[in-house]
N, C-alpha and C. Protein backbone atom coordinates (compact mmCIF):
# COMPACT_ATOMS: atom_id res chain seq x y z
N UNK A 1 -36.81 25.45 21.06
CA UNK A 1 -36.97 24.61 19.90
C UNK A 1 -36.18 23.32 20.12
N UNK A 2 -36.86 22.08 19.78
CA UNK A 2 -36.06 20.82 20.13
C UNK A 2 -35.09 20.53 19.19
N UNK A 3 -33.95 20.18 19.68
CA UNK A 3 -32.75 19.24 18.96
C UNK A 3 -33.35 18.26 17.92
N UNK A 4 -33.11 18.31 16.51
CA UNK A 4 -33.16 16.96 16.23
C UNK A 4 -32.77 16.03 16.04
N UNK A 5 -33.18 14.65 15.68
CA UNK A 5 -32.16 13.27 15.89
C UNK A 5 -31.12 13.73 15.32
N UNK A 6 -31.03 13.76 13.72
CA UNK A 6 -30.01 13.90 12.90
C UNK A 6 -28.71 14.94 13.38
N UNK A 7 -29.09 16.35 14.27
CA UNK A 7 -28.31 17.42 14.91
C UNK A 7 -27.95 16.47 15.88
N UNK A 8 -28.19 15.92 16.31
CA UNK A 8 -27.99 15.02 17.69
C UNK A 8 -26.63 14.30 17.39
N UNK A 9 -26.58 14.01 16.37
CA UNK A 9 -25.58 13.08 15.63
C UNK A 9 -24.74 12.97 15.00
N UNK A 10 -24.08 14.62 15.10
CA UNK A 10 -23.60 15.03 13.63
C UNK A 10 -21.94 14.24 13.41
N UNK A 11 -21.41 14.59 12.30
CA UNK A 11 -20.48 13.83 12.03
C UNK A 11 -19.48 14.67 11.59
N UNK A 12 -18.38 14.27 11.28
CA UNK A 12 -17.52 15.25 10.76
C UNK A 12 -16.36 14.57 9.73
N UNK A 13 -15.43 14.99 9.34
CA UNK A 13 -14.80 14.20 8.47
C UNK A 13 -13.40 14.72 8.97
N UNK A 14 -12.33 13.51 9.27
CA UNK A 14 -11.00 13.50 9.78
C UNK A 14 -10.25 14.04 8.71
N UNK A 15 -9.61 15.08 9.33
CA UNK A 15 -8.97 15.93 8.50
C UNK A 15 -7.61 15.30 7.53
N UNK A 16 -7.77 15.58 6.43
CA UNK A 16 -6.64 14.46 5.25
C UNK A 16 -5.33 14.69 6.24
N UNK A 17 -4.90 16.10 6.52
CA UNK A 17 -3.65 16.36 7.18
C UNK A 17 -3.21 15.11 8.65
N UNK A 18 -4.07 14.58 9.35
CA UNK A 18 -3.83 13.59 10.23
C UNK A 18 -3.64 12.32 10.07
N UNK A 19 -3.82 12.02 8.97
CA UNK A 19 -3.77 10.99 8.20
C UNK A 19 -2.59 10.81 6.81
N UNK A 20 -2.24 11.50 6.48
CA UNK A 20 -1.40 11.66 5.27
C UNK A 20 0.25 11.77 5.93
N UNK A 21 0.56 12.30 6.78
CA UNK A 21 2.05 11.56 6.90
C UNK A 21 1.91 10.14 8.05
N UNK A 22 0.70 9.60 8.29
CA UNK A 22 0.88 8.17 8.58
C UNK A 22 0.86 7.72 7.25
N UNK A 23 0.30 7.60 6.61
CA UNK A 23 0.00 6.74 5.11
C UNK A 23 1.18 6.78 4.38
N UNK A 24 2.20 8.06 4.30
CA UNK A 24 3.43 8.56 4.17
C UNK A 24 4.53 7.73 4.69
N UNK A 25 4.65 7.24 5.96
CA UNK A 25 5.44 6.60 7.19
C UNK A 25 5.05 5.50 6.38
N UNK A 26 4.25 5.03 6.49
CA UNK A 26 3.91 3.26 6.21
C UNK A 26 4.13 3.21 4.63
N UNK A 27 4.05 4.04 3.86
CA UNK A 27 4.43 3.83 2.54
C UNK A 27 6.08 3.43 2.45
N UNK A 28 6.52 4.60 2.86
CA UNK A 28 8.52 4.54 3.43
C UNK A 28 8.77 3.62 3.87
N UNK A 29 7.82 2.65 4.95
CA UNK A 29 8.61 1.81 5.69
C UNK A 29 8.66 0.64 5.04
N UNK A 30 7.59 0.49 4.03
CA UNK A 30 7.50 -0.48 2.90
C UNK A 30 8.08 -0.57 1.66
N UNK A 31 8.83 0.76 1.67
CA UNK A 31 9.80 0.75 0.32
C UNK A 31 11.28 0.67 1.16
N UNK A 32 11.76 1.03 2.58
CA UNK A 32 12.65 0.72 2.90
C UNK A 32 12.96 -1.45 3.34
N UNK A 33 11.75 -1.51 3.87
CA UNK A 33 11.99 -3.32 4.14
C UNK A 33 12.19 -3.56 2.75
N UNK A 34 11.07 -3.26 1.86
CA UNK A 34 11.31 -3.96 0.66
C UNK A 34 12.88 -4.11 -0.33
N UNK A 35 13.71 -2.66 -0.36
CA UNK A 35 14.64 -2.49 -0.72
C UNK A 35 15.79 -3.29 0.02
N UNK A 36 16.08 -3.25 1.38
CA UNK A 36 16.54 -4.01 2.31
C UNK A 36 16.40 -5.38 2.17
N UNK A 37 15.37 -6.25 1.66
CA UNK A 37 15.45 -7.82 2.19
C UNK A 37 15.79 -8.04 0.96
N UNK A 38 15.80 -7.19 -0.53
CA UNK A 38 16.40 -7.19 -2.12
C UNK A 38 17.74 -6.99 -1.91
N UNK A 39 18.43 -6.17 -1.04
CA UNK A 39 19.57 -6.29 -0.85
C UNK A 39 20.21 -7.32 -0.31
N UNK A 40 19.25 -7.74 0.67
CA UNK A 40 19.36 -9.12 1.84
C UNK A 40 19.98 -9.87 1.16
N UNK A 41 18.64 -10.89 -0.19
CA UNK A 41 18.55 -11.79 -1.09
C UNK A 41 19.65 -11.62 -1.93
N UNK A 42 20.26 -10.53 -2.73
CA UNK A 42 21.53 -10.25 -3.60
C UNK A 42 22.20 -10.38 -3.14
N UNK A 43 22.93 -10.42 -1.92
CA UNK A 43 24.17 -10.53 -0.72
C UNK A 43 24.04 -11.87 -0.33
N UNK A 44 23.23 -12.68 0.20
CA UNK A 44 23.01 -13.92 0.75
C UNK A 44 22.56 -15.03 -0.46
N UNK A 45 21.85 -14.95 -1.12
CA UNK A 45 20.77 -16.09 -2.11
C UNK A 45 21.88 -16.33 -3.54
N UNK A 46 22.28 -17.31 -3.87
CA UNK A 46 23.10 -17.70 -5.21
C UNK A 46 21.31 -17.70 -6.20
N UNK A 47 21.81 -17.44 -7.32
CA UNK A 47 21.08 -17.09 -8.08
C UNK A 47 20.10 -18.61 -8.50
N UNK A 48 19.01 -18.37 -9.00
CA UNK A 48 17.74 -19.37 -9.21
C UNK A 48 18.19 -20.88 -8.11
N UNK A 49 18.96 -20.85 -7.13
CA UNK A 49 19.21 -21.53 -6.09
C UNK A 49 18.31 -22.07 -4.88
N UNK A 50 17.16 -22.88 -4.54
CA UNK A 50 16.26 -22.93 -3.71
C UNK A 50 17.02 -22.82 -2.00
N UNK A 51 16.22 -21.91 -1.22
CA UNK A 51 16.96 -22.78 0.60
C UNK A 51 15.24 -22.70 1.21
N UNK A 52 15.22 -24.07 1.46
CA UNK A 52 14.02 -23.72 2.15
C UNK A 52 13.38 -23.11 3.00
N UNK A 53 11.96 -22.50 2.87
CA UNK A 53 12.07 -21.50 4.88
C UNK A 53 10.14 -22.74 5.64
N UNK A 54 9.74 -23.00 4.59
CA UNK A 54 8.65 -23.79 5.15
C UNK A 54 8.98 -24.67 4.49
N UNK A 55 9.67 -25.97 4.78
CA UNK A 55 9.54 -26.66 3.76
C UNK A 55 10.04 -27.06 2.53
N UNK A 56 9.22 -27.46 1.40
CA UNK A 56 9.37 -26.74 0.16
C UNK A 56 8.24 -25.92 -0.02
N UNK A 57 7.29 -25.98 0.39
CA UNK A 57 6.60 -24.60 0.06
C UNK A 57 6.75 -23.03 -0.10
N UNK A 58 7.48 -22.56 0.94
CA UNK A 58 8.21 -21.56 0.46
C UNK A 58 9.70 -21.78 0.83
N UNK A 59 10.18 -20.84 -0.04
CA UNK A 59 11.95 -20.84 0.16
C UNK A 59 12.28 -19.97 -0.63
N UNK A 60 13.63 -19.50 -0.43
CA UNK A 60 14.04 -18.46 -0.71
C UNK A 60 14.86 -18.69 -1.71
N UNK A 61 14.74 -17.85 -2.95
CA UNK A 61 15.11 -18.24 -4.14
C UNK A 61 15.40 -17.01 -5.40
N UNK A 62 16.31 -16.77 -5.40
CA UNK A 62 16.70 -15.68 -6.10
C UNK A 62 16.69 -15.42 -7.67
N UNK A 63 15.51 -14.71 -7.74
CA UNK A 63 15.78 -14.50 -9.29
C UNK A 63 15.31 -12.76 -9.95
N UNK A 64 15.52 -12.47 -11.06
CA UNK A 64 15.32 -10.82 -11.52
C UNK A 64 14.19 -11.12 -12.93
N UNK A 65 13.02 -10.48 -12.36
CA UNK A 65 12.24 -10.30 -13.26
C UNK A 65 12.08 -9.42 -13.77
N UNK A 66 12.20 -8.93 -15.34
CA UNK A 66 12.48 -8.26 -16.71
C UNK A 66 10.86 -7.81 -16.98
N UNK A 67 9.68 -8.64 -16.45
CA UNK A 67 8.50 -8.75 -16.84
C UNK A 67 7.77 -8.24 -15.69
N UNK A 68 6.37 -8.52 -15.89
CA UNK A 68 5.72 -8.21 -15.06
C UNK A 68 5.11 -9.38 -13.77
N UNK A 69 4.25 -9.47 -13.23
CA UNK A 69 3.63 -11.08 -12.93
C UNK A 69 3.78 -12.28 -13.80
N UNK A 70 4.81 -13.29 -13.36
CA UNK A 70 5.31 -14.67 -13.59
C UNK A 70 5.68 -14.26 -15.00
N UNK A 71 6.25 -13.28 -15.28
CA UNK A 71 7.37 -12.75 -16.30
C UNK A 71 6.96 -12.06 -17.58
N UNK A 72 5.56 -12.18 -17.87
CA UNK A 72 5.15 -11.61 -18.90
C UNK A 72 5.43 -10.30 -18.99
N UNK A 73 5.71 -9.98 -20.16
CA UNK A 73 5.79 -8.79 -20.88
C UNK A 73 7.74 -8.44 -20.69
N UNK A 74 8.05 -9.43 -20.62
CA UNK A 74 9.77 -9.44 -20.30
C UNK A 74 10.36 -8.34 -21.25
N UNK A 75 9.84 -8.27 -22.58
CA UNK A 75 10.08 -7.84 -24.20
C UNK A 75 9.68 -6.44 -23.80
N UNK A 76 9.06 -6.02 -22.63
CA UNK A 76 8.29 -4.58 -22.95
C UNK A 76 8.64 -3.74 -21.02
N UNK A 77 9.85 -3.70 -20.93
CA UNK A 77 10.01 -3.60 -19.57
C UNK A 77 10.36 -2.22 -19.58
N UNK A 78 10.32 -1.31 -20.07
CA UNK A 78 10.13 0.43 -20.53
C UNK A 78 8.62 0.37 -20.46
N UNK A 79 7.88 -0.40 -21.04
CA UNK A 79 6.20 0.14 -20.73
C UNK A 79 6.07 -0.29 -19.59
N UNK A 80 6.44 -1.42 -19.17
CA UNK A 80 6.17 -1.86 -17.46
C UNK A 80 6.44 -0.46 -16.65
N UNK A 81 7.77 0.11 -16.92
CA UNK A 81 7.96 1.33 -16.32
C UNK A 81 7.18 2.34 -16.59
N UNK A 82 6.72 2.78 -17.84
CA UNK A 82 5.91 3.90 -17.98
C UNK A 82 4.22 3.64 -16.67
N UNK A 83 4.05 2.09 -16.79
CA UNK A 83 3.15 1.76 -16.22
C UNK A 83 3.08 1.92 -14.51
N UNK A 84 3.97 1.84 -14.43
CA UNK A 84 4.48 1.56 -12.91
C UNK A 84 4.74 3.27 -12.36
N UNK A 85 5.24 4.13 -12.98
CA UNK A 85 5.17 5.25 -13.19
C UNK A 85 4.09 6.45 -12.76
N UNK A 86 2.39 5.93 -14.04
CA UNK A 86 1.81 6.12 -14.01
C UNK A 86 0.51 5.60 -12.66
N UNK A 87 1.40 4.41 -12.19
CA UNK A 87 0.38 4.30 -11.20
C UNK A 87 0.47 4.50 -10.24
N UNK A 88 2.16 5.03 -9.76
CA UNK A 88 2.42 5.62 -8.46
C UNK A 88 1.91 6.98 -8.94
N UNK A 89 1.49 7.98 -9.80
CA UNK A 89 0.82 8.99 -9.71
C UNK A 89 -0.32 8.95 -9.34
N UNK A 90 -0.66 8.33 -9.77
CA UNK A 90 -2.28 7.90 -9.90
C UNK A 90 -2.59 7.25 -7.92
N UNK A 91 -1.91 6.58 -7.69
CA UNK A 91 -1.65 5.92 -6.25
C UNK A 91 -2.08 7.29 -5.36
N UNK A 92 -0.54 7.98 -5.70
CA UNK A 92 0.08 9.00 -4.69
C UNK A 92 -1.32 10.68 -4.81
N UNK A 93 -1.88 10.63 -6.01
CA UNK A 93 -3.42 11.77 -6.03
C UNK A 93 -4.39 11.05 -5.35
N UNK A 94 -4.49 9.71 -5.22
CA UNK A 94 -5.89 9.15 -4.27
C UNK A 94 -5.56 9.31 -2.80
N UNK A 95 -4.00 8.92 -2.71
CA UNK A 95 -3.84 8.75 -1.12
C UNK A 95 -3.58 10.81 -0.14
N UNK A 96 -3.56 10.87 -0.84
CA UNK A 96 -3.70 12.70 -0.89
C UNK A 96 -4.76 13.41 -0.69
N UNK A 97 -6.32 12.24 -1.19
CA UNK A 97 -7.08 12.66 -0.62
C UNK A 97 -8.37 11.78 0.55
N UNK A 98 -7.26 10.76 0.71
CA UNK A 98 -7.67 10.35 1.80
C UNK A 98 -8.07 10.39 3.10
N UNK A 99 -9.07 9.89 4.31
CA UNK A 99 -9.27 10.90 5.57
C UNK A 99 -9.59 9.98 6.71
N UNK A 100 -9.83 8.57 5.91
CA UNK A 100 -9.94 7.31 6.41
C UNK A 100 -8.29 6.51 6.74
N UNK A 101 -8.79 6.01 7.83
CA UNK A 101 -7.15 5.29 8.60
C UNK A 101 -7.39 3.97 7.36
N UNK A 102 -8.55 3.33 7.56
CA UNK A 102 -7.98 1.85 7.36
C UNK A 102 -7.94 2.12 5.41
N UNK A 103 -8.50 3.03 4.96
CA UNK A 103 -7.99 3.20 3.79
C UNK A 103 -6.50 4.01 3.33
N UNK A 104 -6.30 4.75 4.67
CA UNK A 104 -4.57 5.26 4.24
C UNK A 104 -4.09 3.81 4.77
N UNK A 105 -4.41 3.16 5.11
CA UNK A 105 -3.13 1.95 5.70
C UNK A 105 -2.88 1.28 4.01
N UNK A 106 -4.42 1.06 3.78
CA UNK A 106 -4.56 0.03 2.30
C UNK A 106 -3.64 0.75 0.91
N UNK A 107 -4.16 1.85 0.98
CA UNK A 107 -3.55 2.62 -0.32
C UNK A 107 -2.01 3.11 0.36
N UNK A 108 -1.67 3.24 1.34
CA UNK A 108 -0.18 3.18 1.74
C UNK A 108 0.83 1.72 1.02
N UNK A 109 0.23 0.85 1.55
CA UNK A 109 0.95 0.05 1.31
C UNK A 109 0.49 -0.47 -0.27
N UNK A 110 -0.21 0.07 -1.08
CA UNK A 110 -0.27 0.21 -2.38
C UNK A 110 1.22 1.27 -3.26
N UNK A 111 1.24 2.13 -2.39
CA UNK A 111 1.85 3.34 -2.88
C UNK A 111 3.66 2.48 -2.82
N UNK A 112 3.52 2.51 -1.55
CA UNK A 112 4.86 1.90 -0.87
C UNK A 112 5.40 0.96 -2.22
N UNK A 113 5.09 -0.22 -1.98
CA UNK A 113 4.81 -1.20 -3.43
C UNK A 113 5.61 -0.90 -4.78
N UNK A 114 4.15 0.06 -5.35
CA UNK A 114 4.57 0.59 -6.18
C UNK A 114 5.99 1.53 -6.39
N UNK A 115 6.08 2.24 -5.87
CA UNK A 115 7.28 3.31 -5.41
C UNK A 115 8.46 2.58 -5.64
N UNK A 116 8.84 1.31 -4.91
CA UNK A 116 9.35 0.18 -4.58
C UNK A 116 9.80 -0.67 -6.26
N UNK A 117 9.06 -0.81 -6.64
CA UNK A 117 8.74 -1.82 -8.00
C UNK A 117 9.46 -0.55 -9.36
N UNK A 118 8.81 0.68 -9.06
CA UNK A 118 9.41 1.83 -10.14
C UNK A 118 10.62 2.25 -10.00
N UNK A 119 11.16 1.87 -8.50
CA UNK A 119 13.02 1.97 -8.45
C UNK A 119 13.33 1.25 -9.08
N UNK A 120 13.04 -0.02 -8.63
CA UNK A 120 13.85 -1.32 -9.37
C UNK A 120 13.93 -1.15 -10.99
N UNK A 121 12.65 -0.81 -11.63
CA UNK A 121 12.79 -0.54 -12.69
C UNK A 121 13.86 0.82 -13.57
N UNK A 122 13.60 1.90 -12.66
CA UNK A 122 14.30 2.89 -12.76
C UNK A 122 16.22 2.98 -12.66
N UNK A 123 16.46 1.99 -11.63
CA UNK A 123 17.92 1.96 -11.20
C UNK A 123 18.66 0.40 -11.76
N UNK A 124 17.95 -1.20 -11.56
CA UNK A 124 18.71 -1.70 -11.46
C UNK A 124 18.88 -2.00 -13.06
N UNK A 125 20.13 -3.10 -13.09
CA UNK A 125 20.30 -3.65 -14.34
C UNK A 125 19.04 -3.95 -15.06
N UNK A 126 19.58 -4.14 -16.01
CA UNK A 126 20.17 -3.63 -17.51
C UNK A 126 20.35 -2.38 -17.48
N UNK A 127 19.21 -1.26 -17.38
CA UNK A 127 19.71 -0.04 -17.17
C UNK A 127 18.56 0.57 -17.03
N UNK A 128 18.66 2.08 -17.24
CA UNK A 128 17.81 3.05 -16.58
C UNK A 128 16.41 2.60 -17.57
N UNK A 129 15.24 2.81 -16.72
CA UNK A 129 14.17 2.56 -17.28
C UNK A 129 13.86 1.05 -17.64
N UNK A 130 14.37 0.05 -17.51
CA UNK A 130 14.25 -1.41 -17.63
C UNK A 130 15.08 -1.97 -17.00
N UNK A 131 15.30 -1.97 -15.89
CA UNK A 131 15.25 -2.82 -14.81
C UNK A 131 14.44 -3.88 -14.44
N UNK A 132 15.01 -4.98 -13.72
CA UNK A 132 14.52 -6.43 -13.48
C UNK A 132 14.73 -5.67 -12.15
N UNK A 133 13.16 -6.69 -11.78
CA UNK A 133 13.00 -6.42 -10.20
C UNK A 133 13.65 -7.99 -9.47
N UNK A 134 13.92 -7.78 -8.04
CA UNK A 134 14.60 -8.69 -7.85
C UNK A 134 13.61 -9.23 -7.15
N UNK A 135 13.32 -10.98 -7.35
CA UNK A 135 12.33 -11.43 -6.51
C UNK A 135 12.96 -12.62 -5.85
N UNK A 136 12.28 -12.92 -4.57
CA UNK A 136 13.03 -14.32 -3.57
C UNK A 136 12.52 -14.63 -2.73
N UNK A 137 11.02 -14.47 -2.56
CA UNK A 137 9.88 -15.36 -2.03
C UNK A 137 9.78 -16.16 -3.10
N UNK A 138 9.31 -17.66 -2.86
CA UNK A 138 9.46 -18.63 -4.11
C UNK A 138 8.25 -19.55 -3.11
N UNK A 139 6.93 -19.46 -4.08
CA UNK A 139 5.82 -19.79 -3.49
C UNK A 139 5.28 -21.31 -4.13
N UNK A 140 5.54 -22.19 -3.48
CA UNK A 140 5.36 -23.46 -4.29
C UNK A 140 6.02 -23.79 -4.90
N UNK A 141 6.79 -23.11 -5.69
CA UNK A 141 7.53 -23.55 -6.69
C UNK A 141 6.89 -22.51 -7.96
N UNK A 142 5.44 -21.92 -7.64
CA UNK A 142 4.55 -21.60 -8.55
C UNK A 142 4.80 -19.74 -8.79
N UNK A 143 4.99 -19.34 -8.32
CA UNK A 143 5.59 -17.88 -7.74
C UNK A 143 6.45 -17.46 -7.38
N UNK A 144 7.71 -16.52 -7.71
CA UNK A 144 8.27 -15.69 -6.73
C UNK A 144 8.38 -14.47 -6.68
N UNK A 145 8.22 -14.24 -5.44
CA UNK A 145 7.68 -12.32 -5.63
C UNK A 145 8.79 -11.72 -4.33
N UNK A 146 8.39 -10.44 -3.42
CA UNK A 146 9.28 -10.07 -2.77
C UNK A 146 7.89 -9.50 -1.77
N UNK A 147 8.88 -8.25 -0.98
CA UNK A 147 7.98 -7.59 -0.18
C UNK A 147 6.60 -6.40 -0.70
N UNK A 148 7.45 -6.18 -1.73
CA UNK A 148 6.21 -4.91 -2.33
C UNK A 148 5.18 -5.59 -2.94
N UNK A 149 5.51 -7.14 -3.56
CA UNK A 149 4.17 -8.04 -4.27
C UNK A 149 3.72 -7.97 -2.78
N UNK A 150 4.01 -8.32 -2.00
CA UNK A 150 3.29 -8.66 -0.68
C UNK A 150 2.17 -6.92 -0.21
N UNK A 151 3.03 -6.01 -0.09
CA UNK A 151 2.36 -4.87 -0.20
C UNK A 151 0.90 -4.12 -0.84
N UNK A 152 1.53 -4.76 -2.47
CA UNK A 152 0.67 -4.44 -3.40
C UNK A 152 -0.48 -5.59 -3.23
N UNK A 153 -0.69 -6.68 -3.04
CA UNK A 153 -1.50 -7.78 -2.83
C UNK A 153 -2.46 -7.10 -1.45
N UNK A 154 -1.65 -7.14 -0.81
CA UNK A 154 -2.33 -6.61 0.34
C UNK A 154 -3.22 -5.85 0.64
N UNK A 155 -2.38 -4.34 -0.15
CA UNK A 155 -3.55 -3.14 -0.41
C UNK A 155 -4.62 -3.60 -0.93
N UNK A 156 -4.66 -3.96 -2.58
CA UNK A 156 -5.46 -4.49 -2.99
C UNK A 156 -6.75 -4.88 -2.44
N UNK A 157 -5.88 -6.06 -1.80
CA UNK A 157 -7.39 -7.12 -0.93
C UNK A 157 -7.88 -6.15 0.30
N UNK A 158 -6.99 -5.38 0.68
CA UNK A 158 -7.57 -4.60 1.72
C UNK A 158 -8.72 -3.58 0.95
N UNK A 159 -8.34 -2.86 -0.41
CA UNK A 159 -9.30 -2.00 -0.84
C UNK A 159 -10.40 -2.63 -1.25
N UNK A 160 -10.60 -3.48 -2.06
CA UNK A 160 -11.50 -4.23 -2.25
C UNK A 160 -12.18 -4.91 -1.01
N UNK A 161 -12.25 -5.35 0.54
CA UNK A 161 -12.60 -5.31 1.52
C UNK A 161 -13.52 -4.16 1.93
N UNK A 162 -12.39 -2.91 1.86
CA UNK A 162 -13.20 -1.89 2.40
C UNK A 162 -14.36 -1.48 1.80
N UNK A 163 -14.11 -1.89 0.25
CA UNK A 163 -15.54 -1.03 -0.76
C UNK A 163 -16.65 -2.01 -0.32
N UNK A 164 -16.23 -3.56 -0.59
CA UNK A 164 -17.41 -4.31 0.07
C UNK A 164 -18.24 -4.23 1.24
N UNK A 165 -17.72 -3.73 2.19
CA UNK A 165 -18.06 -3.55 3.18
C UNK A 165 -18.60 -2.25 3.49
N UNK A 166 -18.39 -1.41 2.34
CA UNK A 166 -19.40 0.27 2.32
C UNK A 166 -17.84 1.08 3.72
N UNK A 167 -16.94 0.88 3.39
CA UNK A 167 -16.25 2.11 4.34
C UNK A 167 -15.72 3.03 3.32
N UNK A 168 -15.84 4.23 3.26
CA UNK A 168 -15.57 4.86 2.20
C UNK A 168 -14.11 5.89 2.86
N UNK A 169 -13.65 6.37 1.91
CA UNK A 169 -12.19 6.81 1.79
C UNK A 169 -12.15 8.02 2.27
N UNK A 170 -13.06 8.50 2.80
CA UNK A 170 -13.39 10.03 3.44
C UNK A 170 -14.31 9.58 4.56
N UNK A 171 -14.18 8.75 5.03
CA UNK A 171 -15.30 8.32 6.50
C UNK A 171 -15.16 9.23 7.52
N UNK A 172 -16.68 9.20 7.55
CA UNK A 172 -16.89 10.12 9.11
C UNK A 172 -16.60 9.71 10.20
N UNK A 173 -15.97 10.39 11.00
CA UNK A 173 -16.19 9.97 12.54
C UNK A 173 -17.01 10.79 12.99
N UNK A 174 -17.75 10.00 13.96
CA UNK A 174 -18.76 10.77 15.06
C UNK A 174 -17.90 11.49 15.74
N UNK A 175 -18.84 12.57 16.45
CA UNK A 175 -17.92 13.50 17.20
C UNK A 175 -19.09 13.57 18.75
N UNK A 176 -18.95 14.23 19.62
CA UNK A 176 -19.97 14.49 20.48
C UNK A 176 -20.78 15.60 20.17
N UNK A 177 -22.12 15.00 20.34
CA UNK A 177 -23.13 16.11 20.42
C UNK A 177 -23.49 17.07 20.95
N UNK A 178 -23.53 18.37 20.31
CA UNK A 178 -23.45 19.67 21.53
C UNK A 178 -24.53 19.30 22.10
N UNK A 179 -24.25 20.19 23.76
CA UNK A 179 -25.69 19.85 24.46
C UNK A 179 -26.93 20.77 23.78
N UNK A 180 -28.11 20.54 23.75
CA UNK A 180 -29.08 20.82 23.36
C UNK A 180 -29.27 21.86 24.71
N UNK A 181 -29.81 23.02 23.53
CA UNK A 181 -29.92 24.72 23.76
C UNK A 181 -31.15 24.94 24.19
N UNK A 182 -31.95 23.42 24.56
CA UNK A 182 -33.00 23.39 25.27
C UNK A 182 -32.98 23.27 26.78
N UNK A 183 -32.32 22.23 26.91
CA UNK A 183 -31.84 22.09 28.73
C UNK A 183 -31.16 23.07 29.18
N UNK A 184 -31.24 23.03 30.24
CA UNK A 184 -30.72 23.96 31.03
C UNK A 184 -29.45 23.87 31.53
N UNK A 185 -28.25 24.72 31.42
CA UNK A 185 -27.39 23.88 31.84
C UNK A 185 -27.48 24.68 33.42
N UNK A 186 -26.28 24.13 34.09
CA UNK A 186 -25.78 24.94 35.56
C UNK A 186 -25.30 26.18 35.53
N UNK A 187 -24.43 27.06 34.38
CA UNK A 187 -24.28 28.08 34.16
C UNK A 187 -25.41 28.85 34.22
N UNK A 188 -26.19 28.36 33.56
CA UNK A 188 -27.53 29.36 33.66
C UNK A 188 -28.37 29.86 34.80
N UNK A 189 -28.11 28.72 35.56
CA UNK A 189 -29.06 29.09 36.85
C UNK A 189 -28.39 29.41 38.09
């Protein structure tokens, strides 16, 4: 009986376990830089102080945001946390069932980010649960964010990439095709 195309071709799906403590690693390594260059900036940077690194376009510039993106919601930085909270759960159940590399890289450095952003809130001043995150990328003059905005931006544009482009979060890899139980092999004869 002949092989058909589709048997010819089969596919399989990369097991979540080979993938989930990379996505793990790269999440860590993005909440450790990120925590690190916040420590950097608090040790080195005088407060709302510009030093340039391009320029004036960017420079390094120290300040603690109470809020969320360019400060809003300063008044509500306990729901920022409940929020921030809720979306490293929400993060950390998708990337769990992930099986795809370039989507554990994307939702890694989503997770990382986040993880990152819910300490700050969790530990630093004012106090537990409303914390100001510390930011000191200073973008134009128009922005300043840190490493986990960089993270979280990233994922983002990376997930939104991947959906456009049809790669889905459980992608198959091809595998090789058994030989067909039609030919003959050399054992046989």
């Amino acid at each position: 009986m002949p092989e058909t195309h589709a048997h010819a071709h089969a596919i399989e799906t990369r097991p979540i376990g080979k993938v989930l403590p990379w996505t793990l690693l790269w999440a860590a390594a993005i909440i450790v830089f990120d925590q690190g260059t916040k420590f950097w900036a608090e040790a080195t940077l005088e407060l709302g102080v510009g030093v340039p690194v391009i320029g004036e376009a960017i420079q390094w510039r120290l300040v603690y945001n109470p809020g969320a993106a360019f400060g809003i919601g300063a008044e509500f930085t306990w729901i920022l946390t409940i929020v921030a909270a809720l979306a490293v759960v929400g993060i950390a159940i998708f990337v769990s069932r992930i099986s795809s590399v370039p989507w554990a890289l994307a939702a890694g450095a989503l997770l990382g980010g986040a993880i990152s952003h819910l300490g700050d809130r969790l530990f630093r001043e004012p106090g537990f649960a409303r914390g100001e995150i510390v930011d000191f990328i200073d973008y134009f003059g128009f922005f300043v964010g840190n490493v986990a905005d960089i993270a979280l931006v990233g994922g983002a544009i990376a997930i939104v990439l991947l959906s456009l482009i049809g790669v889905s979060p459980r992608r198959p890899v091809p595998r090789e095709p058994d030989p067909s139980p039609a030919a003959p092999s050399a054992e046989t004869h």
